[in-house]
N, C-alpha and C. Protein backbone atom coordinates (compact mmCIF):
# COMPACT_ATOMS: atom_id res chain seq x y z
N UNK A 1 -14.76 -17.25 -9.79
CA UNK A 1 -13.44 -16.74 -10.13
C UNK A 1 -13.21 -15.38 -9.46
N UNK A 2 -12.24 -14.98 -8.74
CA UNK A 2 -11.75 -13.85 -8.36
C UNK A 2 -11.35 -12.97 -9.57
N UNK A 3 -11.31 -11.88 -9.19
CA UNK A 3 -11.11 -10.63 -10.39
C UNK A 3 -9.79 -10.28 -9.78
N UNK A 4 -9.26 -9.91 -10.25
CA UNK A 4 -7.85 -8.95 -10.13
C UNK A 4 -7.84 -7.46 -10.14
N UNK A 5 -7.65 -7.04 -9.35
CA UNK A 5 -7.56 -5.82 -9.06
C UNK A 5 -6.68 -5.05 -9.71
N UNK A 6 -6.68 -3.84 -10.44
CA UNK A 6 -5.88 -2.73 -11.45
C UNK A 6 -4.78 -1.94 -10.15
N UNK A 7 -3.66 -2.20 -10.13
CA UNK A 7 -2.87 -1.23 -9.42
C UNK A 7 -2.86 -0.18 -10.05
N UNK A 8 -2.77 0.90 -8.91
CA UNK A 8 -2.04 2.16 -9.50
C UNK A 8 -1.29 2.48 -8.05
N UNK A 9 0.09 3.40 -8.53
CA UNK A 9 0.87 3.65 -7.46
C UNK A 9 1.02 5.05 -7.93
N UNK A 10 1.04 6.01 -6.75
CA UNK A 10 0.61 7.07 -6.95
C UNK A 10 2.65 7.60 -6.77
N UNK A 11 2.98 8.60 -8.00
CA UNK A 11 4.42 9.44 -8.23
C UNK A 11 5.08 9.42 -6.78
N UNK A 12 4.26 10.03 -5.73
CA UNK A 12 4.51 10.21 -4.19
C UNK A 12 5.26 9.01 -3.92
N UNK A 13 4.20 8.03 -3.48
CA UNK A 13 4.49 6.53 -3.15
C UNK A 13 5.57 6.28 -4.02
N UNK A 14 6.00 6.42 -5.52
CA UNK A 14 6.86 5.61 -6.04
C UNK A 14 8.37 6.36 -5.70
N UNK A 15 8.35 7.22 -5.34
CA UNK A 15 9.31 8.73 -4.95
C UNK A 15 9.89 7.73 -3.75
N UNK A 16 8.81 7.54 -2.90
CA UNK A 16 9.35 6.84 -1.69
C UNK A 16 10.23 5.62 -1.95
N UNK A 17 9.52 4.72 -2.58
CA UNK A 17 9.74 3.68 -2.86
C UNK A 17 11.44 3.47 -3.22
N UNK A 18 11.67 4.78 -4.58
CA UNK A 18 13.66 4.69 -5.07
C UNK A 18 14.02 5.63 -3.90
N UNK A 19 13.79 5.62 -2.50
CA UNK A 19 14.59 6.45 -1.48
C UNK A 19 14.76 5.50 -0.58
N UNK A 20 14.06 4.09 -1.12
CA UNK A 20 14.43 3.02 0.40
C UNK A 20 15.82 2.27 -0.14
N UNK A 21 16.14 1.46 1.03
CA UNK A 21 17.33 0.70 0.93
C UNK A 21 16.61 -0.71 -0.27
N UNK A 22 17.27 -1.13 -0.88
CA UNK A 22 17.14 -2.43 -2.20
C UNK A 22 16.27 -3.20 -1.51
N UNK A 23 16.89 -3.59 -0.63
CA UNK A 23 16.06 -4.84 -0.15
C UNK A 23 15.03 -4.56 0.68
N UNK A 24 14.76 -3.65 1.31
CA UNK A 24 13.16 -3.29 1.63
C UNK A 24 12.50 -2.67 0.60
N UNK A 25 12.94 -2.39 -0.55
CA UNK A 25 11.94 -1.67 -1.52
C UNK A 25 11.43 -2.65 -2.08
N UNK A 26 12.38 -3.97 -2.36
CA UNK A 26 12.09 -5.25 -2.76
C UNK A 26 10.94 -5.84 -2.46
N UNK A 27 11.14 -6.02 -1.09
CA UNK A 27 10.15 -6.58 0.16
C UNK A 27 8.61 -6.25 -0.02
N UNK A 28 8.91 -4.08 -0.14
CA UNK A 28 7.69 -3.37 -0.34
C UNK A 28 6.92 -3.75 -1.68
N UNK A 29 7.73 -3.82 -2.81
CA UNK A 29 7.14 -4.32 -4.21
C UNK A 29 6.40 -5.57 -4.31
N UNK A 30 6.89 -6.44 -3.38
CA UNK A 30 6.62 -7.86 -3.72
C UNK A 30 5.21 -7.47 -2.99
N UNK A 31 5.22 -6.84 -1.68
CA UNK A 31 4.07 -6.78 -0.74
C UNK A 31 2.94 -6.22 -1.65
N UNK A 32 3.06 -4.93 -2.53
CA UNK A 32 1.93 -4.53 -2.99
C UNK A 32 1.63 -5.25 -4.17
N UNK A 33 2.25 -5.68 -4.83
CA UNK A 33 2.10 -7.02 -5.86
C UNK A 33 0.84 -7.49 -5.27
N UNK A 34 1.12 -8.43 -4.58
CA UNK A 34 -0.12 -9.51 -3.71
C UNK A 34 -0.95 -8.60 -3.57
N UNK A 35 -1.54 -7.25 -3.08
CA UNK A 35 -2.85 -6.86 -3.24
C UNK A 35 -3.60 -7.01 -4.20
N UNK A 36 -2.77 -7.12 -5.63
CA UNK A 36 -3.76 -7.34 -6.93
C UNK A 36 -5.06 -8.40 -6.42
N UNK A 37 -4.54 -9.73 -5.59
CA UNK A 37 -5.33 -10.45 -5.88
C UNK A 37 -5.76 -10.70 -4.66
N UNK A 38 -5.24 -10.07 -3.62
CA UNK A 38 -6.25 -10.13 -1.71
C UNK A 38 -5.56 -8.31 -1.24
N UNK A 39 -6.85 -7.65 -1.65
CA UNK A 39 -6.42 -6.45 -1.35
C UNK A 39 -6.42 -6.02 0.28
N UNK A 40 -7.54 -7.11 1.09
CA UNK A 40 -7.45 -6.57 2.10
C UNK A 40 -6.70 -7.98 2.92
N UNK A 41 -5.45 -8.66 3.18
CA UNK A 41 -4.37 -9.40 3.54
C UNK A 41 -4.69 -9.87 4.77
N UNK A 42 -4.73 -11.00 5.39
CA UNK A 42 -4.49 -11.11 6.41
C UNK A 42 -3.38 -9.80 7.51
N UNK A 43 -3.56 -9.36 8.69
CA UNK A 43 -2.80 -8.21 9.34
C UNK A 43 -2.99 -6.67 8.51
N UNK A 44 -3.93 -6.66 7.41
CA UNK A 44 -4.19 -5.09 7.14
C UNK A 44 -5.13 -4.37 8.09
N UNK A 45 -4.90 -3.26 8.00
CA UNK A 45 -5.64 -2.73 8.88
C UNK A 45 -6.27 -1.46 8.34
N UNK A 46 -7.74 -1.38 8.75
CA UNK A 46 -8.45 0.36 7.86
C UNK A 46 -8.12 1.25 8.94
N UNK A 47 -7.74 2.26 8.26
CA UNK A 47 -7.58 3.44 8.45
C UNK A 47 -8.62 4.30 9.19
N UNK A 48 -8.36 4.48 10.53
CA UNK A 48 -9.66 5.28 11.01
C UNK A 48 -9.87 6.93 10.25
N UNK A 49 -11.05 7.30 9.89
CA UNK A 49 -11.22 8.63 9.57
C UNK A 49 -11.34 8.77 7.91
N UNK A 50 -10.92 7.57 7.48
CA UNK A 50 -11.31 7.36 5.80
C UNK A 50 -12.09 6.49 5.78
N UNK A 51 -12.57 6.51 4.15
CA UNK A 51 -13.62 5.96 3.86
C UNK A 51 -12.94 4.66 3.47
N UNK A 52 -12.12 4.41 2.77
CA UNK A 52 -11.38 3.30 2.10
C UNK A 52 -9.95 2.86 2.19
N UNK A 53 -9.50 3.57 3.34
CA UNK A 53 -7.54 3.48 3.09
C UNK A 53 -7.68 2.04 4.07
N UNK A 54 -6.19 1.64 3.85
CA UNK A 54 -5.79 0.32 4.74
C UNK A 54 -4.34 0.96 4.86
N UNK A 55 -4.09 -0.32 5.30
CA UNK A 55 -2.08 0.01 5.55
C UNK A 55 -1.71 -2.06 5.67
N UNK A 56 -0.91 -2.05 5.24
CA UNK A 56 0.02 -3.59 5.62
C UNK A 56 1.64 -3.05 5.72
N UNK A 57 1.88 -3.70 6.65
CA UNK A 57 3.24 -3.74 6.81
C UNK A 57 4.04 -4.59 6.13
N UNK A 58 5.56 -3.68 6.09
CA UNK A 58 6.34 -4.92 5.57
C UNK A 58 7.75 -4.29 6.13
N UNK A 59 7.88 -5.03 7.10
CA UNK A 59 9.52 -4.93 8.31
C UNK A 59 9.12 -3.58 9.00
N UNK A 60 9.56 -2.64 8.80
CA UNK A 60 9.48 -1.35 9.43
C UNK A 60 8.79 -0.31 8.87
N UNK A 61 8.07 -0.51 7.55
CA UNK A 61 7.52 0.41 6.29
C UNK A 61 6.14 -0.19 6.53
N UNK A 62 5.45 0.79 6.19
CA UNK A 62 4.09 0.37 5.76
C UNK A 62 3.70 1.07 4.83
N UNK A 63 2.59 0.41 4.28
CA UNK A 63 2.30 0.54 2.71
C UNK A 63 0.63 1.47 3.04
N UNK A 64 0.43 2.39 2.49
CA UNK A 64 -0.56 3.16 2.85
C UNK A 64 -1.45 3.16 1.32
N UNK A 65 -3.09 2.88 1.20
CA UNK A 65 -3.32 2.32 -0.17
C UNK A 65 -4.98 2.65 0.32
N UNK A 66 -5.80 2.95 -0.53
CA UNK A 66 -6.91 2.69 -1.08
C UNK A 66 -7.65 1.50 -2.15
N UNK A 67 -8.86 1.54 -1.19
CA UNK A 67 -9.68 0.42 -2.56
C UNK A 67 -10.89 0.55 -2.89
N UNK A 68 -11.31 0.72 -4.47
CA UNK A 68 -12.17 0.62 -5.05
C UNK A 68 -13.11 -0.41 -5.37
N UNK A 69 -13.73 -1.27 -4.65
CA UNK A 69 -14.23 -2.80 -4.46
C UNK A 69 -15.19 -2.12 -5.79
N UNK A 70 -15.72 -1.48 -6.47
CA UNK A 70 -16.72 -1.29 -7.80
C UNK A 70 -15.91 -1.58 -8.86
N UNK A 71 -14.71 -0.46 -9.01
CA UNK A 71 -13.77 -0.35 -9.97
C UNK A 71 -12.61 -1.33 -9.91
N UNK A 72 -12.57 -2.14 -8.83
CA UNK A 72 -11.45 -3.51 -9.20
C UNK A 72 -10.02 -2.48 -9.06
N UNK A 73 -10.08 -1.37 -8.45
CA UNK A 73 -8.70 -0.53 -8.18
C UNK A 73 -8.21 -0.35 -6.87
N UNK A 74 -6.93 -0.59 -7.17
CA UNK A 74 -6.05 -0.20 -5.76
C UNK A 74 -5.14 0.55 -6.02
N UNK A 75 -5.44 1.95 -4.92
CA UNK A 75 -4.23 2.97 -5.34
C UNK A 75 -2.92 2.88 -4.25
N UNK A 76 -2.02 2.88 -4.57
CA UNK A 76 -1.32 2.69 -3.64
C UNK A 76 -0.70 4.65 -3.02
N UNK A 77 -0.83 4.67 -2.19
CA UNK A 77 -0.86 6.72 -2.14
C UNK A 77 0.48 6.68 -1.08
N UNK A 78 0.62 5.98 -0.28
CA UNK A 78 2.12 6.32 0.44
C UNK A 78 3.04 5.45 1.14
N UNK A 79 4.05 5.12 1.12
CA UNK A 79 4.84 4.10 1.51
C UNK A 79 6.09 4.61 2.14
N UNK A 80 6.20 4.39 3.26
CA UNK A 80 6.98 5.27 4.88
C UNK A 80 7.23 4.35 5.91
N UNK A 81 8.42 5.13 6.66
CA UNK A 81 8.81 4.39 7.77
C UNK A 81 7.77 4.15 8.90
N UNK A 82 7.28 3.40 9.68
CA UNK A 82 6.20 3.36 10.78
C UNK A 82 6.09 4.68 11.77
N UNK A 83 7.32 5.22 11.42
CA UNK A 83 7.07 6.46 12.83
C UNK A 83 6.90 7.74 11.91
N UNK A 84 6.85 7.45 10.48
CA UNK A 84 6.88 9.07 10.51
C UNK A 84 5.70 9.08 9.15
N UNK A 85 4.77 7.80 8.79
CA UNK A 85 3.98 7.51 7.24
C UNK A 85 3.08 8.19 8.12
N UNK A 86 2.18 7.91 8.81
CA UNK A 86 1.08 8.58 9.02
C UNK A 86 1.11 10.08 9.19
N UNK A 87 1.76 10.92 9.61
CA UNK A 87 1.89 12.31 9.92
C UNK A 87 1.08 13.23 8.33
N UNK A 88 1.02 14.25 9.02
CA UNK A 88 0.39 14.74 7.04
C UNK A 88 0.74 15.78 6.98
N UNK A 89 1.08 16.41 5.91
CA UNK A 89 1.81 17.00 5.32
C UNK A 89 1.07 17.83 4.77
């Protein structure tokens, strides 16, 4: 049996999230949904320079997230347009 993974979405990420247009926030919700139960998705990709981040896309946004493979947790930490999510702040 597969375990299910505990979301958490981090204030940041959810900040982002009520600043997108409906229907890509939609898109984005449904996308991090499905990590509960395949955190690392067919087309994710790790993050060079961390220990645990990934990213999946969804249209022009990508979803920026950590995983705890011990603790059954996925944080979700930032969700941004493709040209400007990675930059740091």
């Amino acid at each position: 049996m597969i375990s299910m993974y505990r979301l958490i979405i981090s204030r940041v990420a959810e900040k982002q999230i009520e600043t997108l247009p409906k229907q890509a926030a939609n898109a984005i919700i449904n996308k991090i949904d499905l990590l509960k139960n395949e955190p690392r998705p067919e087309g994710c990709k790790k993050l060079q320079g961390y220990e645990s981040a990934y990213r999946v896309r969804s249209g022009d946004y990508r979803i920026i997230y950590r995983v705890e493979d011990k603790k059954l947790i996925i944080e979700v930490v930032r969700i941004g347009n493709r040209k400007d999510v990675y930059k740091k702040r």
